[in-house]
C-alpha atoms as a PDB file:
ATOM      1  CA  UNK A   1      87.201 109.472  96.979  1.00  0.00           C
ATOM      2  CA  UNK A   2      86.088 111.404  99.753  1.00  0.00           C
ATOM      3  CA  UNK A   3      88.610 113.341 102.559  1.00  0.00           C
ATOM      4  CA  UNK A   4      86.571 114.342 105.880  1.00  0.00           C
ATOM      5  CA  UNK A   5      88.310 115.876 108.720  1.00  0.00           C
ATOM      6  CA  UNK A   6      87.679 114.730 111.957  1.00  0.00           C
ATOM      7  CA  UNK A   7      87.800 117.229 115.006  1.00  0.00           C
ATOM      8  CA  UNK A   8      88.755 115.491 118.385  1.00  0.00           C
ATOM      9  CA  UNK A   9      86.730 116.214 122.085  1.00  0.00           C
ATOM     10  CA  UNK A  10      87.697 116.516 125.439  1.00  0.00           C
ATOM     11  CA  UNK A  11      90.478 114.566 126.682  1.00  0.00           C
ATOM     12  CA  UNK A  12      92.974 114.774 124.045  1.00  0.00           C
ATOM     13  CA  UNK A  13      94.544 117.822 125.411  1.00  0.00           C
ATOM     14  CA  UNK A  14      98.365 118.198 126.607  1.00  0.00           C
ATOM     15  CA  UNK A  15     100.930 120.663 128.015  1.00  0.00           C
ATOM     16  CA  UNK A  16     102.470 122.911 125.130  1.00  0.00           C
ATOM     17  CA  UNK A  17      99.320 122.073 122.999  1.00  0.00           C
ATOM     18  CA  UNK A  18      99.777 124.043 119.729  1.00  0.00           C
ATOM     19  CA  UNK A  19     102.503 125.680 121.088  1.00  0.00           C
ATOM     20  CA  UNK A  20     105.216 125.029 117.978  1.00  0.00           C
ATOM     21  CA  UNK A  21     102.636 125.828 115.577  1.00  0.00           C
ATOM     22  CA  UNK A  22     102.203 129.069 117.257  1.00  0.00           C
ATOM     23  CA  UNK A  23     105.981 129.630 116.785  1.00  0.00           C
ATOM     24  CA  UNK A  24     106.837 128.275 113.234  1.00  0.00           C
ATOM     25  CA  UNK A  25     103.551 128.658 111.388  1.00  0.00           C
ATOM     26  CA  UNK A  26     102.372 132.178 110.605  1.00  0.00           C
ATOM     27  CA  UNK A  27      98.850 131.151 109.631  1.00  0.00           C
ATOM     28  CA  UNK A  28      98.629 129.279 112.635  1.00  0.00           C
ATOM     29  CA  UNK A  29      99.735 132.038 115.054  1.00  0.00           C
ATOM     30  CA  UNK A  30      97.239 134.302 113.323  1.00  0.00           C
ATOM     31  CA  UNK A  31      94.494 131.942 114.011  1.00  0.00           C
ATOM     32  CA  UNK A  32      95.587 131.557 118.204  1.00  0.00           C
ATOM     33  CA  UNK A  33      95.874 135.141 117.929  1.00  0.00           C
ATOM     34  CA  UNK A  34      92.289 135.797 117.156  1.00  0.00           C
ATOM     35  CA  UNK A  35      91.113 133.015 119.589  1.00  0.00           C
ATOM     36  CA  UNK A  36      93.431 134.479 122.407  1.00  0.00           C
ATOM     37  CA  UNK A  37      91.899 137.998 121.946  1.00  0.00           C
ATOM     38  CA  UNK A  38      88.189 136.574 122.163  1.00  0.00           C
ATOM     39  CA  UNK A  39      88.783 135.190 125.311  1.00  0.00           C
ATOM     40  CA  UNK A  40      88.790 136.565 128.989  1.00  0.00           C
ATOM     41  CA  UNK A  41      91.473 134.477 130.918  1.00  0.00           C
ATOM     42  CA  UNK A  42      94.622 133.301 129.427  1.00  0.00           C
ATOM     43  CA  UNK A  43      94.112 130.813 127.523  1.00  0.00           C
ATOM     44  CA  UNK A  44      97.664 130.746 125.602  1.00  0.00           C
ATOM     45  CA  UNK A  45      99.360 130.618 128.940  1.00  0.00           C
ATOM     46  CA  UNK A  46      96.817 127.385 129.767  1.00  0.00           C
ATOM     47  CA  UNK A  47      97.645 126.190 126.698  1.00  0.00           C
ATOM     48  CA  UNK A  48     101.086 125.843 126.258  1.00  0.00           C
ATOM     49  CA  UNK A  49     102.861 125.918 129.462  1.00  0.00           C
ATOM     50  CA  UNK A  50     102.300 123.059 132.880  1.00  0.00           C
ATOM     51  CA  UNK A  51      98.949 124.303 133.620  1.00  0.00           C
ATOM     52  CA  UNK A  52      96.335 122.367 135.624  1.00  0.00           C
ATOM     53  CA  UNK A  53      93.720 124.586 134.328  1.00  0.00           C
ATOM     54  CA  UNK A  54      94.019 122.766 130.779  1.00  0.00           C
ATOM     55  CA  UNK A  55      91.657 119.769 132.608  1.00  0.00           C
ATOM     56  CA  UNK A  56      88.967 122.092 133.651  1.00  0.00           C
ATOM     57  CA  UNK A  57      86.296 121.966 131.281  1.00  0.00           C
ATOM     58  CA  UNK A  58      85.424 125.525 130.840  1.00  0.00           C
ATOM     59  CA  UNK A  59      89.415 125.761 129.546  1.00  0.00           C
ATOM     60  CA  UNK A  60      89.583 122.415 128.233  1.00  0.00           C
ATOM     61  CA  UNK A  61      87.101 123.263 125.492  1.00  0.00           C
ATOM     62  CA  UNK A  62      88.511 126.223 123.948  1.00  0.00           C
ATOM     63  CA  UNK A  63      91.650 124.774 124.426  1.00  0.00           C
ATOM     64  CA  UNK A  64      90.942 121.917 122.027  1.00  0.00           C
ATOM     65  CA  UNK A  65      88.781 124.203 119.801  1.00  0.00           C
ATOM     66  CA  UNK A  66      92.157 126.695 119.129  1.00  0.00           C
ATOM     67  CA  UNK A  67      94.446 123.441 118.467  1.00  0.00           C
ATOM     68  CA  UNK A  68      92.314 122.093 115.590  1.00  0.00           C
ATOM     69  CA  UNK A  69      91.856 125.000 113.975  1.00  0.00           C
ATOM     70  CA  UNK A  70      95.609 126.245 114.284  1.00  0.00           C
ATOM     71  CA  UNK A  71      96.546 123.099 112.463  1.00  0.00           C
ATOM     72  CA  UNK A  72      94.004 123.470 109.918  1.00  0.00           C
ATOM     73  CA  UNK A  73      95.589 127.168 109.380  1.00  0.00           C
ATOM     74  CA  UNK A  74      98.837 125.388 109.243  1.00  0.00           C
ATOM     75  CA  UNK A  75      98.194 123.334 106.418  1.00  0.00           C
ATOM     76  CA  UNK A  76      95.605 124.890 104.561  1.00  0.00           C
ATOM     77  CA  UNK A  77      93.398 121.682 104.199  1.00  0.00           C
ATOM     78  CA  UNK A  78      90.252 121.386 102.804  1.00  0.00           C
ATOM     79  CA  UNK A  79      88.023 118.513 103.456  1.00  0.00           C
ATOM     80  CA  UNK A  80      84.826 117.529 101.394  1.00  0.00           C
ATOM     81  CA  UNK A  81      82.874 116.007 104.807  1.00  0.00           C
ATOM     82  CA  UNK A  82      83.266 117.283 108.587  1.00  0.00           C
ATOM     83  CA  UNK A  83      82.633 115.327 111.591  1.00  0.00           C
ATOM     84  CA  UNK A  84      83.621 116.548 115.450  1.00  0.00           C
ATOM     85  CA  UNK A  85      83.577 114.177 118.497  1.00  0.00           C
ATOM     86  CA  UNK A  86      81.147 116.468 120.857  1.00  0.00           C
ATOM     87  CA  UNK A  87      82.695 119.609 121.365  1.00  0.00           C
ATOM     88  CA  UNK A  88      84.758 118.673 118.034  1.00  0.00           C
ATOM     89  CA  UNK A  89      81.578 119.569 116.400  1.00  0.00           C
ATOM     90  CA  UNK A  90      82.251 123.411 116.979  1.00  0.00           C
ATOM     91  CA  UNK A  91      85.740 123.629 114.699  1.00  0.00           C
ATOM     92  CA  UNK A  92      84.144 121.506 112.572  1.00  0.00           C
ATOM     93  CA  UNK A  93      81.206 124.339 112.032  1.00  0.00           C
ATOM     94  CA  UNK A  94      84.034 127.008 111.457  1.00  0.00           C
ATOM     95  CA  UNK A  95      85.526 124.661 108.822  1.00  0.00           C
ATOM     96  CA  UNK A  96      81.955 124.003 106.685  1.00  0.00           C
ATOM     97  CA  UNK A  97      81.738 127.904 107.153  1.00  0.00           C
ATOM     98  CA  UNK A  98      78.453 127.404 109.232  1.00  0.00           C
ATOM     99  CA  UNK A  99      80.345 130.189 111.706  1.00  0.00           C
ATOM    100  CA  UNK A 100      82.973 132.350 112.157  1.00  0.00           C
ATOM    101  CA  UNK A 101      86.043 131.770 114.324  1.00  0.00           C
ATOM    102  CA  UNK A 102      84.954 134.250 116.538  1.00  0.00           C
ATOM    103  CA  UNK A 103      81.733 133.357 116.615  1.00  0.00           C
ATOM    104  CA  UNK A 104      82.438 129.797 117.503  1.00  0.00           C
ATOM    105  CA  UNK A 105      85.055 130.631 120.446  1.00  0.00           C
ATOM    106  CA  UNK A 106      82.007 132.261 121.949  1.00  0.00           C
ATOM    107  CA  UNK A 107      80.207 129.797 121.480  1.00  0.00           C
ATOM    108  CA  UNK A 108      82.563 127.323 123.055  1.00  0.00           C
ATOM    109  CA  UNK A 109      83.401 129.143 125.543  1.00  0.00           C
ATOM    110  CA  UNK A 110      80.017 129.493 126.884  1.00  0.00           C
ATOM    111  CA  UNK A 111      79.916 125.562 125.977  1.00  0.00           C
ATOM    112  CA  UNK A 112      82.459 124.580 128.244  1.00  0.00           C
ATOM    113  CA  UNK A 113      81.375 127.159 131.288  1.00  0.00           C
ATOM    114  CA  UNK A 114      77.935 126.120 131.562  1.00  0.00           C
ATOM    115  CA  UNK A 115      79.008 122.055 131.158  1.00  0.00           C
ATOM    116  CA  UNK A 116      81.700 122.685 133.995  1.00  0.00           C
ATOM    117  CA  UNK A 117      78.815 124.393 135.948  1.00  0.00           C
ATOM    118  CA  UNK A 118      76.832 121.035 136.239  1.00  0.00           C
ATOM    119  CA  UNK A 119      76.916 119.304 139.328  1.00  0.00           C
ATOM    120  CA  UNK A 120      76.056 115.116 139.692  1.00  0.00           C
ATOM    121  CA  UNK A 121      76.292 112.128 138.052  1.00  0.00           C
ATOM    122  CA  UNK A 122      79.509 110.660 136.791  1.00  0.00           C
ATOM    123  CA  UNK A 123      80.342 108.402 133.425  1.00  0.00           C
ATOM    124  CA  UNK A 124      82.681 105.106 132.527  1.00  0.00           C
ATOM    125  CA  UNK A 125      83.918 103.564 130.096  1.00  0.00           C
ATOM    126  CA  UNK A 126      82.631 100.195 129.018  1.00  0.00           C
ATOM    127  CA  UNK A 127      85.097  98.144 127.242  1.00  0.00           C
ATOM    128  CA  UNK A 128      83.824  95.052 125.289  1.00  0.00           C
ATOM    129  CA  UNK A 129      79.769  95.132 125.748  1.00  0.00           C
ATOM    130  CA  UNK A 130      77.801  95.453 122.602  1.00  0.00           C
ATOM    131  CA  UNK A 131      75.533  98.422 122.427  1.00  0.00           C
ATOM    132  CA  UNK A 132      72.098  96.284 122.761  1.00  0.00           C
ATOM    133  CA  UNK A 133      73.318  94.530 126.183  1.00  0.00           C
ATOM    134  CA  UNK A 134      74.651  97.859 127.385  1.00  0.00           C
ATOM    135  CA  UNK A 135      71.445  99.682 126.558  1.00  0.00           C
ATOM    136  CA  UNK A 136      69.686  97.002 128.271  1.00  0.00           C
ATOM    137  CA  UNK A 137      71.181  97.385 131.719  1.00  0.00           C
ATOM    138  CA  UNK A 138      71.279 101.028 131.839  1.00  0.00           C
ATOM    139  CA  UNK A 139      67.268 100.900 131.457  1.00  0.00           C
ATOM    140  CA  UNK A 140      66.425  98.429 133.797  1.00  0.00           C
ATOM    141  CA  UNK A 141      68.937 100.288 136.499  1.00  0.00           C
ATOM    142  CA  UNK A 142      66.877 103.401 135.747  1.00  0.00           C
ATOM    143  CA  UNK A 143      63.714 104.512 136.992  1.00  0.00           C
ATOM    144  CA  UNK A 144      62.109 107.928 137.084  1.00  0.00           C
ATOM    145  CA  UNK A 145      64.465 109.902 139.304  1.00  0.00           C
ATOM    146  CA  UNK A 146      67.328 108.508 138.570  1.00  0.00           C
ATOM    147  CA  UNK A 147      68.859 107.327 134.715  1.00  0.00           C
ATOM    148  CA  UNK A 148      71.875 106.627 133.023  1.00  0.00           C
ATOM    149  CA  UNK A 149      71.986 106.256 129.311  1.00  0.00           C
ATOM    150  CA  UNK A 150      74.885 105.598 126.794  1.00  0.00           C
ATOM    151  CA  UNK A 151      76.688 109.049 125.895  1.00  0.00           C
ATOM    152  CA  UNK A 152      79.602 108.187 123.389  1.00  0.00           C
ATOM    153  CA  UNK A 153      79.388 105.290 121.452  1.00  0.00           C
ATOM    154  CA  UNK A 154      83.131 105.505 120.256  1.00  0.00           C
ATOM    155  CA  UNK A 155      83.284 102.053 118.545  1.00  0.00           C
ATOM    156  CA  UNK A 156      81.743  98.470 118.504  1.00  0.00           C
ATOM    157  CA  UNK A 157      83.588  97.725 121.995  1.00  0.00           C
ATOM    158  CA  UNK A 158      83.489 100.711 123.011  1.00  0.00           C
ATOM    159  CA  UNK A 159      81.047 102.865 125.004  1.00  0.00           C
ATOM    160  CA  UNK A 160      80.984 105.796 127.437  1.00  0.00           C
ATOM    161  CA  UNK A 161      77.964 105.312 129.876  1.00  0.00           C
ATOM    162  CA  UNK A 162      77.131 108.741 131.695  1.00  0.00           C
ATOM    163  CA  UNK A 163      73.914 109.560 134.608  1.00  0.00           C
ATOM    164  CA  UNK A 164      73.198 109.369 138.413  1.00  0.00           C
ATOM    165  CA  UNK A 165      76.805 108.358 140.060  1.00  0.00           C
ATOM    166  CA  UNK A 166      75.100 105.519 142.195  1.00  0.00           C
ATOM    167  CA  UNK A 167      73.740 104.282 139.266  1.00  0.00           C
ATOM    168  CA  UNK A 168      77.250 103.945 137.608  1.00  0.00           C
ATOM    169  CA  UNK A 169      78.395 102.242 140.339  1.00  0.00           C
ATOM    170  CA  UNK A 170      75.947  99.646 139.838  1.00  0.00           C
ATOM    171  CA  UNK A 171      77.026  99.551 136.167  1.00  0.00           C
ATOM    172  CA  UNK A 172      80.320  98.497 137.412  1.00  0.00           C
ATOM    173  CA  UNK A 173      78.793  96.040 139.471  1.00  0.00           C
ATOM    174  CA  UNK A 174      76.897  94.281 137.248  1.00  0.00           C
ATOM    175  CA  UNK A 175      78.201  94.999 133.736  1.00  0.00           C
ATOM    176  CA  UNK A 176      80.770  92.059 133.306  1.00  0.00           C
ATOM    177  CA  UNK A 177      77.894  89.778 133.945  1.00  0.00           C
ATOM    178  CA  UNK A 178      76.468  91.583 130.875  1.00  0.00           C
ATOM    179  CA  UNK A 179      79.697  90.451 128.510  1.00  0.00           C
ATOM    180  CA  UNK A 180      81.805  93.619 129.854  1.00  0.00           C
ATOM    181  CA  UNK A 181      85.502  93.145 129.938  1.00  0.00           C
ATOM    182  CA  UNK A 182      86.170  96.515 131.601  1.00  0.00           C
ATOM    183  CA  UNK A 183      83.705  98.613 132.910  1.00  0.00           C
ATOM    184  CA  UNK A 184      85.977 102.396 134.575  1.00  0.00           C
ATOM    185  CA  UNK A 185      84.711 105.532 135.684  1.00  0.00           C
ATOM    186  CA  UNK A 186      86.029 108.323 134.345  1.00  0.00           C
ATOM    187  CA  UNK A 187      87.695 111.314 136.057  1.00  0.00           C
ATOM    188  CA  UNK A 188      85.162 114.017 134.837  1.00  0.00           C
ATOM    189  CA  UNK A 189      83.599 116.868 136.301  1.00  0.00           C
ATOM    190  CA  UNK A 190      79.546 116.223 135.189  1.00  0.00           C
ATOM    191  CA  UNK A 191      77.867 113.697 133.646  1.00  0.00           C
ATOM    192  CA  UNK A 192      77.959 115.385 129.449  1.00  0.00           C
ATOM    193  CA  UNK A 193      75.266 113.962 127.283  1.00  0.00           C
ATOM    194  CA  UNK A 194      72.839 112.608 129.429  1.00  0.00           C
ATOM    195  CA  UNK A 195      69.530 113.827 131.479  1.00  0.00           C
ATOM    196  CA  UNK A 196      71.396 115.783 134.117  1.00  0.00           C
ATOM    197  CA  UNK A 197      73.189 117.870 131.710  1.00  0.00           C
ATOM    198  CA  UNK A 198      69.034 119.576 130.910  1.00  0.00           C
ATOM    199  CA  UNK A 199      69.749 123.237 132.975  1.00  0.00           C
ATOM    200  CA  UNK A 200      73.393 123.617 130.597  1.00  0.00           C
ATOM    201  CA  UNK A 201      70.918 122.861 127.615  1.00  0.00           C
ATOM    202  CA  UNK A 202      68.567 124.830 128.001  1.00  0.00           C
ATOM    203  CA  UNK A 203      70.885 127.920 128.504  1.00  0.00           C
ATOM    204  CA  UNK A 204      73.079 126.817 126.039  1.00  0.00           C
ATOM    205  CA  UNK A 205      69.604 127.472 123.482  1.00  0.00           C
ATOM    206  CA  UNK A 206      69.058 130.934 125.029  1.00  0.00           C
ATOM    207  CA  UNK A 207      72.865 132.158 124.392  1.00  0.00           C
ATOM    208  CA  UNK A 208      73.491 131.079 121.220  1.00  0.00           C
ATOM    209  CA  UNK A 209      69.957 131.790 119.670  1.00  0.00           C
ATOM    210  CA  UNK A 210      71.207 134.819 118.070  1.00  0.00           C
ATOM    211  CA  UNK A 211      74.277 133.940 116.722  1.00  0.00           C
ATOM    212  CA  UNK A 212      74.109 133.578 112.984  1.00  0.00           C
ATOM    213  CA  UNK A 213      74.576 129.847 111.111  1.00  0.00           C
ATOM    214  CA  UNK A 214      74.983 129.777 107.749  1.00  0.00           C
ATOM    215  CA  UNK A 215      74.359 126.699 105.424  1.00  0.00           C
ATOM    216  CA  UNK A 216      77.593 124.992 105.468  1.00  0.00           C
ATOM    217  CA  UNK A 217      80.033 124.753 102.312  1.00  0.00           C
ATOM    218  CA  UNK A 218      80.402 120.673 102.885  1.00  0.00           C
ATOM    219  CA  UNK A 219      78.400 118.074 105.016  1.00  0.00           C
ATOM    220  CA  UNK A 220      78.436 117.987 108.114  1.00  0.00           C
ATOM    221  CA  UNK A 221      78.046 114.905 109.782  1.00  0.00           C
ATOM    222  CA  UNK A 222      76.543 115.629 113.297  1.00  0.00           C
ATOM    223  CA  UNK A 223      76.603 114.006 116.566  1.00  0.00           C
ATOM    224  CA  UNK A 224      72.954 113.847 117.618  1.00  0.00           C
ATOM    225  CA  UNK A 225      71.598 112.124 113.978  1.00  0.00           C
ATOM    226  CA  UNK A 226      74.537 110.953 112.726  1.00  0.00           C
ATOM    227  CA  UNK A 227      73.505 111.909 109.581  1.00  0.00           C
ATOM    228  CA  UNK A 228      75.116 114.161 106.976  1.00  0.00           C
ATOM    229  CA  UNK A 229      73.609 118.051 107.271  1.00  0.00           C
ATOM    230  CA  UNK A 230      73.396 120.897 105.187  1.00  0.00           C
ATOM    231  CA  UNK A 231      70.457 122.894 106.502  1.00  0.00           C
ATOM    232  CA  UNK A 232      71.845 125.548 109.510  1.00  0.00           C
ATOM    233  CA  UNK A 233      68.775 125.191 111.695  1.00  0.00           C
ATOM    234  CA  UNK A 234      69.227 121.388 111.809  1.00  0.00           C
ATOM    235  CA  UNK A 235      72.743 121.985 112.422  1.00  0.00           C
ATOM    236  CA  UNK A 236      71.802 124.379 115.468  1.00  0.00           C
ATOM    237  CA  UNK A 237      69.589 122.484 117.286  1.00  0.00           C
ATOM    238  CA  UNK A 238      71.110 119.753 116.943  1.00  0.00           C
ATOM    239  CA  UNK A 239      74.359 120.814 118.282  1.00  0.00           C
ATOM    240  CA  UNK A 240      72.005 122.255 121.187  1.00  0.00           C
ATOM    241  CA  UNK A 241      70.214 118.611 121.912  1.00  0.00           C
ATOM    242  CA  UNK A 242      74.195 116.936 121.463  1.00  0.00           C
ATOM    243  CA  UNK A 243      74.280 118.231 125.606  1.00  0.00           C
ATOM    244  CA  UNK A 244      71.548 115.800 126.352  1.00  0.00           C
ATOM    245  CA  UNK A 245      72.149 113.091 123.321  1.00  0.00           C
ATOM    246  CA  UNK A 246      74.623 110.536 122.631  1.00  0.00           C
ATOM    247  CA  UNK A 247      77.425 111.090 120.397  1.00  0.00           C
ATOM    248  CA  UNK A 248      76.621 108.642 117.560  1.00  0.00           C
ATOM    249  CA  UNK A 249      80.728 108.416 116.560  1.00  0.00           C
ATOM    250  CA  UNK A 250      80.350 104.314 115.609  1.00  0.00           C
ATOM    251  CA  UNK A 251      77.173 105.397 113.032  1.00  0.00           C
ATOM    252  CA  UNK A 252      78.162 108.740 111.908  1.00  0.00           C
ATOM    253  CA  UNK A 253      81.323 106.494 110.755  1.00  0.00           C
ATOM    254  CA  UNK A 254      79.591 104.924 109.059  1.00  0.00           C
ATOM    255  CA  UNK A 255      77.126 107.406 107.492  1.00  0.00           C
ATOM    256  CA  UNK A 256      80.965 108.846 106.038  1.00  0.00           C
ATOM    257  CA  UNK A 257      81.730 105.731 104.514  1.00  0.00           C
ATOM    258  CA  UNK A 258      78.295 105.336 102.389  1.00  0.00           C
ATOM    259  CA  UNK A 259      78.949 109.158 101.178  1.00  0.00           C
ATOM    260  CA  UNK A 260      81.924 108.190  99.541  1.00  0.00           C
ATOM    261  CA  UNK A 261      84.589 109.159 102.375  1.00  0.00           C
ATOM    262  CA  UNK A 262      87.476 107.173 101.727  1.00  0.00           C
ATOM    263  CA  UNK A 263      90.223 109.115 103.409  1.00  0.00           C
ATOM    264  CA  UNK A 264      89.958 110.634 106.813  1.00  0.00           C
ATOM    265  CA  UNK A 265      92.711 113.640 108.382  1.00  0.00           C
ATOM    266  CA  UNK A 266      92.474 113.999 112.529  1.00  0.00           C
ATOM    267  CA  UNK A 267      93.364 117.400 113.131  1.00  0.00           C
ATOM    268  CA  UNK A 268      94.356 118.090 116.723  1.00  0.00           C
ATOM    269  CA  UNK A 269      95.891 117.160 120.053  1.00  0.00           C
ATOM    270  CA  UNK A 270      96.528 113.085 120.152  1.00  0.00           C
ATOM    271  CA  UNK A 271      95.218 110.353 117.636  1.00  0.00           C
ATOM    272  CA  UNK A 272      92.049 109.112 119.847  1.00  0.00           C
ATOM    273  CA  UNK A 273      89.795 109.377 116.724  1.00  0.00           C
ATOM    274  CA  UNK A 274      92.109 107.973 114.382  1.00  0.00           C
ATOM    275  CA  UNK A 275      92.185 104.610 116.411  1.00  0.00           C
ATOM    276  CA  UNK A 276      88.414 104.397 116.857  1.00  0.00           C
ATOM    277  CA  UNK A 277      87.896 104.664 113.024  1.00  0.00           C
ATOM    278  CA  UNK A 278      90.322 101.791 112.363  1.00  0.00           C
ATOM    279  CA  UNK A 279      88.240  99.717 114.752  1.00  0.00           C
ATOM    280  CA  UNK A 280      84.792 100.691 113.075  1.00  0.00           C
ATOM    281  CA  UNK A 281      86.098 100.763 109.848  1.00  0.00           C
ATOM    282  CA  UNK A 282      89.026  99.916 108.023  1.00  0.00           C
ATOM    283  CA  UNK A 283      88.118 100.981 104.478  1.00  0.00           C
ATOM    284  CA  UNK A 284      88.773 104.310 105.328  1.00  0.00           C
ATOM    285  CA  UNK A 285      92.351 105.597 105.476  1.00  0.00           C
ATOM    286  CA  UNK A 286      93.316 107.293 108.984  1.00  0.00           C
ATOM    287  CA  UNK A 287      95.693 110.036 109.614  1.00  0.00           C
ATOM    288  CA  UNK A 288      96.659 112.556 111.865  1.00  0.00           C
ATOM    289  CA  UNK A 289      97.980 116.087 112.336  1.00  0.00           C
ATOM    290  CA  UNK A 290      99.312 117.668 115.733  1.00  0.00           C
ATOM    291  CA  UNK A 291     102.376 119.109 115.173  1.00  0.00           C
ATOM    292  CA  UNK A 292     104.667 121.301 113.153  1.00  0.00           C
ATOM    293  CA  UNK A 293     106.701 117.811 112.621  1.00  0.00           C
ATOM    294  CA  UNK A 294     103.301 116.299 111.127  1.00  0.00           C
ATOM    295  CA  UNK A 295     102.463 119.414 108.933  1.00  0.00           C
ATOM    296  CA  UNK A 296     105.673 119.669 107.487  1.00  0.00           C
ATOM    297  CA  UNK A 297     105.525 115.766 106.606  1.00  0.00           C
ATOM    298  CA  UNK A 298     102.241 116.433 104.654  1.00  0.00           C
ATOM    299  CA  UNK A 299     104.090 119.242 102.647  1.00  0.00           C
ATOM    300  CA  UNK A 300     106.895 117.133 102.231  1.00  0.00           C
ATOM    301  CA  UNK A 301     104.551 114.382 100.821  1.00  0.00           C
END
């Protein structure tokens, strides 16, 4: 049996994040340590004290990056498959070796900058609408200047739409006459993997170009193709196109489960992952690790 480790995306983050492993775990503080020195704000201070900066994108990012990978440090874990939730995808590179830590806090960083930089559009969540109805009414509400398109599909019943803001509010309109039991926009500052994220894109290609990827040590199971990858130039343009793309979480699911993945460890801020593979599928055992209180229950047994 299989263990993948799942790296969680925005919204997961909290006040203090990753603040007790900083003080009780040395591996872990070593880890902060390196990500706090590649850095050029404050990103400890963001991190763990009251600080509305932790729900700005271009903080929120390497915010989330830090927390996984400090609890990784913490516990020494080793998965066999890797799969991140959008920018979750980044840690999950550093963990399948495909780059370094401070590598990928560059790369995150400019991540996060350029995403916050994009202006427009909005997204919601759509609660209860299969994908096929959903995809339905986003393309008939679009036309050539204006689109909105599925962005995370998290589970069966559960889908982030994302595109031109009057066009969301249409969605709301009309989706519970599409089977919708809840259709709510979200409180976000762009509208991430759709058309009108294209400029961040394209610069995101230019900056990280240069930056070495190495063929990974494990699978990884990306966003974009939800399909396992082992081949780095794959693995880099894909994570470029993810800006534009859906994140495939309800397929690449299940693309773990027919490699043999029977056990699955959330490491990070919150459970949000852990929940959405129990609803795709329950085969696979869920778990998840935050804290110091949760890493010293997994050395405790």
């Amino acid at each position: 049996m299989k263990k993948m480790i799942l790296f969680p995306g925005q919204g997961s983050q909290y006040a203090g994040m990753a603040k007790d492993i900083y003080e009780q775990s040395p591996e872990g503080r070593t880890l902060l340590d390196e990500v706090f020195l590649n850095v050029d704000f404050d990103l400890k201070s963001i991190m763990f004290e009251e600080d509305e900066r932790l729900n700005m994108t271009q903080y929120t990012q390497p915010a989330l990056f830090a927390h996984s990978l400090a609890v990784l440090a913490a516990t020494g874990l080793k998965g066999d498959v890797v799969l991140g939730h959008s920018l979750g995808e980044l840690p999950a590179l550093v963990h399948a070796g495909v780059i370094t830590v401070k590598d990928g806090i560059s790369i995150v960083s400019k991540r996060g900058e350029l995403m916050a930089q994009s202006e427009g559009g909005g997204m919601a969540a759509v609660i209860g609408m299969e994908y096929a109805p959903l995809k339905e009414l986003c393309d008939s509400l679009s036309d050539d200047q204006r689109k909105i398109q599925p962005a995370n599909i998290n589970a069966p019943d559960q889908i982030v739409i994302s595109g031109d803001e009057s066009l969301i509010d249409d969605f709301v309109e009309q989706g519970k006459s599409y089977g919708a039991r809840r259709v709510m926009k979200l409180n976000v500052s762009g509208a991430f993997h759709s058309y009108l994220m294209e400029d961040a894109r394209e610069a995101f290609a230019s900056f990280i170009k240069e930056i070495p990827f190495a063929t990974p040590t494990i699978p990884v199971i990306q966003n974009v193709s939800a399909a396992s990858e082992m081949n780095p130039e794959t693995i880099r343009a894909q994570l470029i196109d993810q800006l534009t793309h859906p994140v495939r979480f309800t397929e690449s699911i299940q693309t773990a489960s027919e490699m043999g993945v029977g056990e699955a460890v959330e490491v990070g801020p919150k459970k949000v992952l852990s929940g959405l593979v129990r609803k795709i599928d329950r085969s696979i055992s869920v778990s998840h690790i935050d804290t110091m209180a949760h890493v010293k229950e997994l050395e405790n047994g």
